[in-house]
N, C-alpha and C. Protein backbone atom coordinates (compact mmCIF):
# COMPACT_ATOMS: atom_id res chain seq x y z
N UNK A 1 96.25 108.72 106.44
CA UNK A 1 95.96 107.30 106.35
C UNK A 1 95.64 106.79 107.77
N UNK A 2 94.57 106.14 107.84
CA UNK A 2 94.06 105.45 109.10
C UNK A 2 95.35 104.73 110.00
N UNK A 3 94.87 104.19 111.02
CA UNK A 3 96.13 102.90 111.38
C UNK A 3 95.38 101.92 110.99
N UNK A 4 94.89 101.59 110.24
CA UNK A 4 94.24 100.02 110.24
C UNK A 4 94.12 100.13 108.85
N UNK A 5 94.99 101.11 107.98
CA UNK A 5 94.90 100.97 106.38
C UNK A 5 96.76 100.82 106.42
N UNK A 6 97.32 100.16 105.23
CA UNK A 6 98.53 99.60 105.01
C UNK A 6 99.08 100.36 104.12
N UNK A 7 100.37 100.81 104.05
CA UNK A 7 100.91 101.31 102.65
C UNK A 7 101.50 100.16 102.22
N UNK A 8 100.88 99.61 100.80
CA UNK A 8 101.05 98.57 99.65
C UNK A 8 102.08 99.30 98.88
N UNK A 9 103.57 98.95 98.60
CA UNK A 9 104.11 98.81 97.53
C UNK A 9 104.93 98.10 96.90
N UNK A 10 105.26 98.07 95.65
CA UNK A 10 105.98 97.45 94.36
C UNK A 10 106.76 96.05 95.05
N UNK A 11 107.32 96.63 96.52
CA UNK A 11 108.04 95.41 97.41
C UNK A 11 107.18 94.59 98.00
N UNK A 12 105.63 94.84 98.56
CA UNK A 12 105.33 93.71 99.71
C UNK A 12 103.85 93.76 99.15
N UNK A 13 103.85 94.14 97.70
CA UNK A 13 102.23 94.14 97.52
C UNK A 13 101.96 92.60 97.05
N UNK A 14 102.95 91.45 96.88
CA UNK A 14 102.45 90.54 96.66
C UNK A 14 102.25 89.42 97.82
N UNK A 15 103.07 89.80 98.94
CA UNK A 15 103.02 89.35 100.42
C UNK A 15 101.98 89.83 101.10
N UNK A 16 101.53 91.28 100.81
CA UNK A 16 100.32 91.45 102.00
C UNK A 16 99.18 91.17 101.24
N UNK A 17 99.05 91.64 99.93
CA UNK A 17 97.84 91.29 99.20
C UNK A 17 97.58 90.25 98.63
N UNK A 18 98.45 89.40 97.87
CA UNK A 18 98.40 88.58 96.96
C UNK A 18 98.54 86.91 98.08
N UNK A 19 98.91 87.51 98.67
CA UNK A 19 99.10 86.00 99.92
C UNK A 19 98.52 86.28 100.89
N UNK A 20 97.33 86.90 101.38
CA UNK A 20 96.99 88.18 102.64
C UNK A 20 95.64 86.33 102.62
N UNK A 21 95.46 86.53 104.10
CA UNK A 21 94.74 85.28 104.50
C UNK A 21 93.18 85.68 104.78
N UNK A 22 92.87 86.81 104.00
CA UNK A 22 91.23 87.51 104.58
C UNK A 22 91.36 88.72 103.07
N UNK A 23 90.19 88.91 102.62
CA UNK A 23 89.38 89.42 101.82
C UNK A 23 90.88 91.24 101.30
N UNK A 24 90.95 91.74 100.15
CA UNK A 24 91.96 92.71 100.68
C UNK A 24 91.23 94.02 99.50
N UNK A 25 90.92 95.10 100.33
CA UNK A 25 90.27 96.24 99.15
C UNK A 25 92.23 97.12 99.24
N UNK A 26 92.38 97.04 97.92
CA UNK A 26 93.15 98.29 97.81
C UNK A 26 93.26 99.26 97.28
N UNK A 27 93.19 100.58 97.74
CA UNK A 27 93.26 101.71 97.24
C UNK A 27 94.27 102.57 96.32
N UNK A 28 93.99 102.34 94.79
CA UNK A 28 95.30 103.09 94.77
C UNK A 28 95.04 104.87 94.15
N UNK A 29 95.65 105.44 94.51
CA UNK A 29 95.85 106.71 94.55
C UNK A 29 97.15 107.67 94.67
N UNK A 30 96.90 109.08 94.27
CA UNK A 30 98.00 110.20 94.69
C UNK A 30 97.98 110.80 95.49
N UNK A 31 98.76 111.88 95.77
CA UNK A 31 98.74 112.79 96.20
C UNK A 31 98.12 114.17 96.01
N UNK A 32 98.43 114.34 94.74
CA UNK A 32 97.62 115.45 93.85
C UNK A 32 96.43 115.39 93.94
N UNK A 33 95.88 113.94 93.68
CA UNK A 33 94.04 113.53 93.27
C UNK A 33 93.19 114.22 93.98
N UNK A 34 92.28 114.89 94.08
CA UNK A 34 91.16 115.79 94.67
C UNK A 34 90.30 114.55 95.01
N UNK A 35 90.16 113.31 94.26
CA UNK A 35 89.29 113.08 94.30
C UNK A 35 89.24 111.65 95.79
N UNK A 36 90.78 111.60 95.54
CA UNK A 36 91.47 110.31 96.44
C UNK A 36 91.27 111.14 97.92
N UNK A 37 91.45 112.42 98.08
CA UNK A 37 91.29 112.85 98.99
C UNK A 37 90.03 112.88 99.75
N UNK A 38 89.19 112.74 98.84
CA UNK A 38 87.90 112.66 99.52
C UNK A 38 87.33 111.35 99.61
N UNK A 39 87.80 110.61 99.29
CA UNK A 39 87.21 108.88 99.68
C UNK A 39 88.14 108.18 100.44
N UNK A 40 89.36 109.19 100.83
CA UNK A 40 90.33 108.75 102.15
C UNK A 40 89.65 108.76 103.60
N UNK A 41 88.69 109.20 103.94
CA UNK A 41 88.21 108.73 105.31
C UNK A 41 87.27 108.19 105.07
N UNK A 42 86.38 107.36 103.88
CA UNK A 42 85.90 106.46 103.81
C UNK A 42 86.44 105.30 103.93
N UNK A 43 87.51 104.99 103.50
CA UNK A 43 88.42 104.07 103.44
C UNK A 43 88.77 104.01 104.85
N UNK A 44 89.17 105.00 105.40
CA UNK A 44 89.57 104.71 107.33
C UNK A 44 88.19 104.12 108.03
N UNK A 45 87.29 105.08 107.36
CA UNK A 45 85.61 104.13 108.37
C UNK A 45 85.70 102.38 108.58
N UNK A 46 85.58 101.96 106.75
CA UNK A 46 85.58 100.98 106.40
C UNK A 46 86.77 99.98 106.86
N UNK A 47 88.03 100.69 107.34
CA UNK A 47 89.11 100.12 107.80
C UNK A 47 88.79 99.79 109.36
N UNK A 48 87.88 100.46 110.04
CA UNK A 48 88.08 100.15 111.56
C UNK A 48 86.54 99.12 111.83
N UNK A 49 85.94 99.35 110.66
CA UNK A 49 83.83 98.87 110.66
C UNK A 49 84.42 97.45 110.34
N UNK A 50 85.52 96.84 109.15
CA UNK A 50 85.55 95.90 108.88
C UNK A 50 86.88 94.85 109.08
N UNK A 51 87.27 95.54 110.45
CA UNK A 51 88.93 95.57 111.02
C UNK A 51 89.32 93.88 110.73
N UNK A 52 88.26 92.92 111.37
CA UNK A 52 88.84 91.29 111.71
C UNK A 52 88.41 90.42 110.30
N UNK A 53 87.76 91.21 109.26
CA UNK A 53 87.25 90.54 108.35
C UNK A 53 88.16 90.90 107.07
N UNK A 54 88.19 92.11 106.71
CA UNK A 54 88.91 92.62 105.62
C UNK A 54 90.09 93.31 106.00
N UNK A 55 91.38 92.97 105.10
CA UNK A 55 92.67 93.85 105.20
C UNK A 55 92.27 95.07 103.96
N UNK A 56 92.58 96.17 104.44
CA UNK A 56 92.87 97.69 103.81
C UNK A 56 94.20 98.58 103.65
N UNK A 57 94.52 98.62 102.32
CA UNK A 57 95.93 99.58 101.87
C UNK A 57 95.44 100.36 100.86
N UNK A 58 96.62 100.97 100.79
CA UNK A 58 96.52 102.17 99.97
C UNK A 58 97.92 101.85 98.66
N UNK A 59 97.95 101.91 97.55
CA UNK A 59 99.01 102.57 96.83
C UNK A 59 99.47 103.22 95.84
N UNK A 60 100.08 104.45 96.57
CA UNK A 60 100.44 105.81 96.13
C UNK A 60 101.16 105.47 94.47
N UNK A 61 100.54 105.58 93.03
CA UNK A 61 100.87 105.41 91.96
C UNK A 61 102.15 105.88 91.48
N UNK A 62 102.09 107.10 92.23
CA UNK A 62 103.48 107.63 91.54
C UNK A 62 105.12 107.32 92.13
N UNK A 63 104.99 106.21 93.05
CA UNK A 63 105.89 105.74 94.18
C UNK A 63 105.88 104.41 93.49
N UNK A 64 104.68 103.69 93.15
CA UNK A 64 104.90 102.13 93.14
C UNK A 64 103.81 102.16 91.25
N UNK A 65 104.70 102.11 90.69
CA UNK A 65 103.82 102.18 89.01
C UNK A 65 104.40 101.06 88.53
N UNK A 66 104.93 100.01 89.01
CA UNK A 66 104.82 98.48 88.45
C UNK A 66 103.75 97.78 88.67
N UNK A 67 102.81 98.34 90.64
CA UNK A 67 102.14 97.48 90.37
C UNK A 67 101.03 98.54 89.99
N UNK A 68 100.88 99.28 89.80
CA UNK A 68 99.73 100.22 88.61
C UNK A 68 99.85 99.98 87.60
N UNK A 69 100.55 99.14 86.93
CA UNK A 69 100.58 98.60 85.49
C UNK A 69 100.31 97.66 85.80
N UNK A 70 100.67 96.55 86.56
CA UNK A 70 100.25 95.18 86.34
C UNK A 70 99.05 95.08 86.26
N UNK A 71 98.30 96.18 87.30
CA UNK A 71 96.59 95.84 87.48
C UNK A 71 95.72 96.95 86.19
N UNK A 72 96.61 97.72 85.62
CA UNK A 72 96.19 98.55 84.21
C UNK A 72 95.41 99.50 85.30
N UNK A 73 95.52 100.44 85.81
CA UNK A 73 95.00 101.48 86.62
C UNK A 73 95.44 102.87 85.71
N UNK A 74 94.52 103.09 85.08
CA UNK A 74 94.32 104.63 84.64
C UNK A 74 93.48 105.30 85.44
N UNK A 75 92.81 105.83 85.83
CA UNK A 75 91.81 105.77 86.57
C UNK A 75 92.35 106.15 88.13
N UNK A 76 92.40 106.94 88.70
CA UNK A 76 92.43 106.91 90.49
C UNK A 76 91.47 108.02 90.86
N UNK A 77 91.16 107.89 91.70
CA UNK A 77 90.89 106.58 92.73
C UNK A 77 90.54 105.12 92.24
N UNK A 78 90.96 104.13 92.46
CA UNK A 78 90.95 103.30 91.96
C UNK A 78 90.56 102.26 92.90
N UNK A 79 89.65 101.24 92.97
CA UNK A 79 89.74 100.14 94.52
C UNK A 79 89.47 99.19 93.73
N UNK A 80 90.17 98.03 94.36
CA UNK A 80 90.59 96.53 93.93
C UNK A 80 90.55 95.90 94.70
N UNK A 81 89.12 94.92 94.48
CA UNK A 81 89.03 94.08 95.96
C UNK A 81 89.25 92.78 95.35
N UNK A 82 90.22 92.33 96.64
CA UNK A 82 90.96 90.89 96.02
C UNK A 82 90.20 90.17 97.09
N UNK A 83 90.59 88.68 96.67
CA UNK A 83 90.59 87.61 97.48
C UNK A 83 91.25 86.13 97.16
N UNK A 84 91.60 85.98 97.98
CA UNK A 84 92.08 84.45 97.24
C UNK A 84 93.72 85.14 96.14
N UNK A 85 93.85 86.28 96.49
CA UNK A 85 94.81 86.59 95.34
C UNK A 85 94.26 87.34 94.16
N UNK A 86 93.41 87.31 93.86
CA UNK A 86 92.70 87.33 92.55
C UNK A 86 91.57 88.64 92.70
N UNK A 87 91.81 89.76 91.81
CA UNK A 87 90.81 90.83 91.75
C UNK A 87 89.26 90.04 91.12
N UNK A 88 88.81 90.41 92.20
CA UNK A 88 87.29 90.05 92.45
C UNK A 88 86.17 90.95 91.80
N UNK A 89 86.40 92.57 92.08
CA UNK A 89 85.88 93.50 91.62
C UNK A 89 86.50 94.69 91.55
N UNK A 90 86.44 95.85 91.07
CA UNK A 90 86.62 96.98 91.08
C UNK A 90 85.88 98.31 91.02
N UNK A 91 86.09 98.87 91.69
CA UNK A 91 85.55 100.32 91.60
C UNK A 91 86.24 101.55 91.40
N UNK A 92 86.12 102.31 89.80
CA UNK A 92 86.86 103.16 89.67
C UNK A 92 85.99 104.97 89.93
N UNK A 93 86.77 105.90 90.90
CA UNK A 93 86.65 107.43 91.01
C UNK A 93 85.52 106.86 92.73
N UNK A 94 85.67 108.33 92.98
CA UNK A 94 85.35 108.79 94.02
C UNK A 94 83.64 108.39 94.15
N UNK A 95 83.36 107.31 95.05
CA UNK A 95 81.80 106.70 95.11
C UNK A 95 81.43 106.52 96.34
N UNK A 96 80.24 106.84 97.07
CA UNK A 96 79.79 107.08 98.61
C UNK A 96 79.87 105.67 99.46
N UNK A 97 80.46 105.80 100.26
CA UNK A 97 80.72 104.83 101.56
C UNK A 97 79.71 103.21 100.80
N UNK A 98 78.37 103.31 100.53
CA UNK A 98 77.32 102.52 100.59
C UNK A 98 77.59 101.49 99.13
N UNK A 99 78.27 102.34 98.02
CA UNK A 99 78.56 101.21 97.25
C UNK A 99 80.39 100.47 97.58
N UNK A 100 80.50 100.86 97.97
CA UNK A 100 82.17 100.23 98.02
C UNK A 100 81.59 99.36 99.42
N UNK A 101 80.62 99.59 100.74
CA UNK A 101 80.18 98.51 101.32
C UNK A 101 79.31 97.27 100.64
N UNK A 102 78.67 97.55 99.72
CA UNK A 102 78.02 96.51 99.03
C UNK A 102 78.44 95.90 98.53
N UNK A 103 79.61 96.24 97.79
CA UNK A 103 80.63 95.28 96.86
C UNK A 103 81.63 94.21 98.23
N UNK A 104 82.34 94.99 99.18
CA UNK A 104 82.73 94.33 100.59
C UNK A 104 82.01 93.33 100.87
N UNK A 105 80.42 93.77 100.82
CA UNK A 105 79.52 92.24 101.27
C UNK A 105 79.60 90.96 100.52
N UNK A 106 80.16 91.28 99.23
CA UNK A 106 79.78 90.23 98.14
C UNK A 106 80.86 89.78 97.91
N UNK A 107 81.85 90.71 98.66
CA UNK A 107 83.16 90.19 98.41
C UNK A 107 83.34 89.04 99.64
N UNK A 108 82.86 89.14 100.93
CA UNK A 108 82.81 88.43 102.12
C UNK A 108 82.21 86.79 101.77
């Protein structure tokens, strides 16, 4: 995990995300996932390209599965871009740097 990506869970995911004062993509994922593994240094790019504009976390499903139910996440890789509190969009499985930036723009 980058330094400029957050570990989000079950305790402070409604303080950093849900009250977070700037745009918030979160990642949720495992350990196991093949697929989380490979859109993990996309997520660090996008964490340092979009450092003063957007907040970036990660959370690990099998650690924090209250809030993987609240948001209905079958599916991981999973990204949930909030704002205002409120999921804005989503993008579910492993997708190249250029659409998860396009959705960021629209999310801005």
């Amino acid at each position: 995990m980058g330094e400029n990506v957050i570990e989000f869970t079950d305790q402070n995911f409604e303080s950093e995300v849900l009250h977070a004062d700037k745009p918030v993509v979160v990642d949720f994922w495992a350990e196991w996932c093949g697929p989380c593994k490979v859109i993990a240094p996309v997520i660090d790019e996008l964490s340092e390209e979009y450092l003063d504009k957007v907040k970036f976390g990660k959370v690990n499903v099998d650690f924090n599965q209250q809030t993987a139910m609240k948001y209905g996440i079958r599916s991981i890789p999973s990204l949930l871009f909030f704002n205002n509190g409120s999921v804005v969009n989503q993008i579910i499985g492993s997708v190249p740097k250029d659409n998860i930036e396009k959705i960021l723009k629209e999310t801005l």
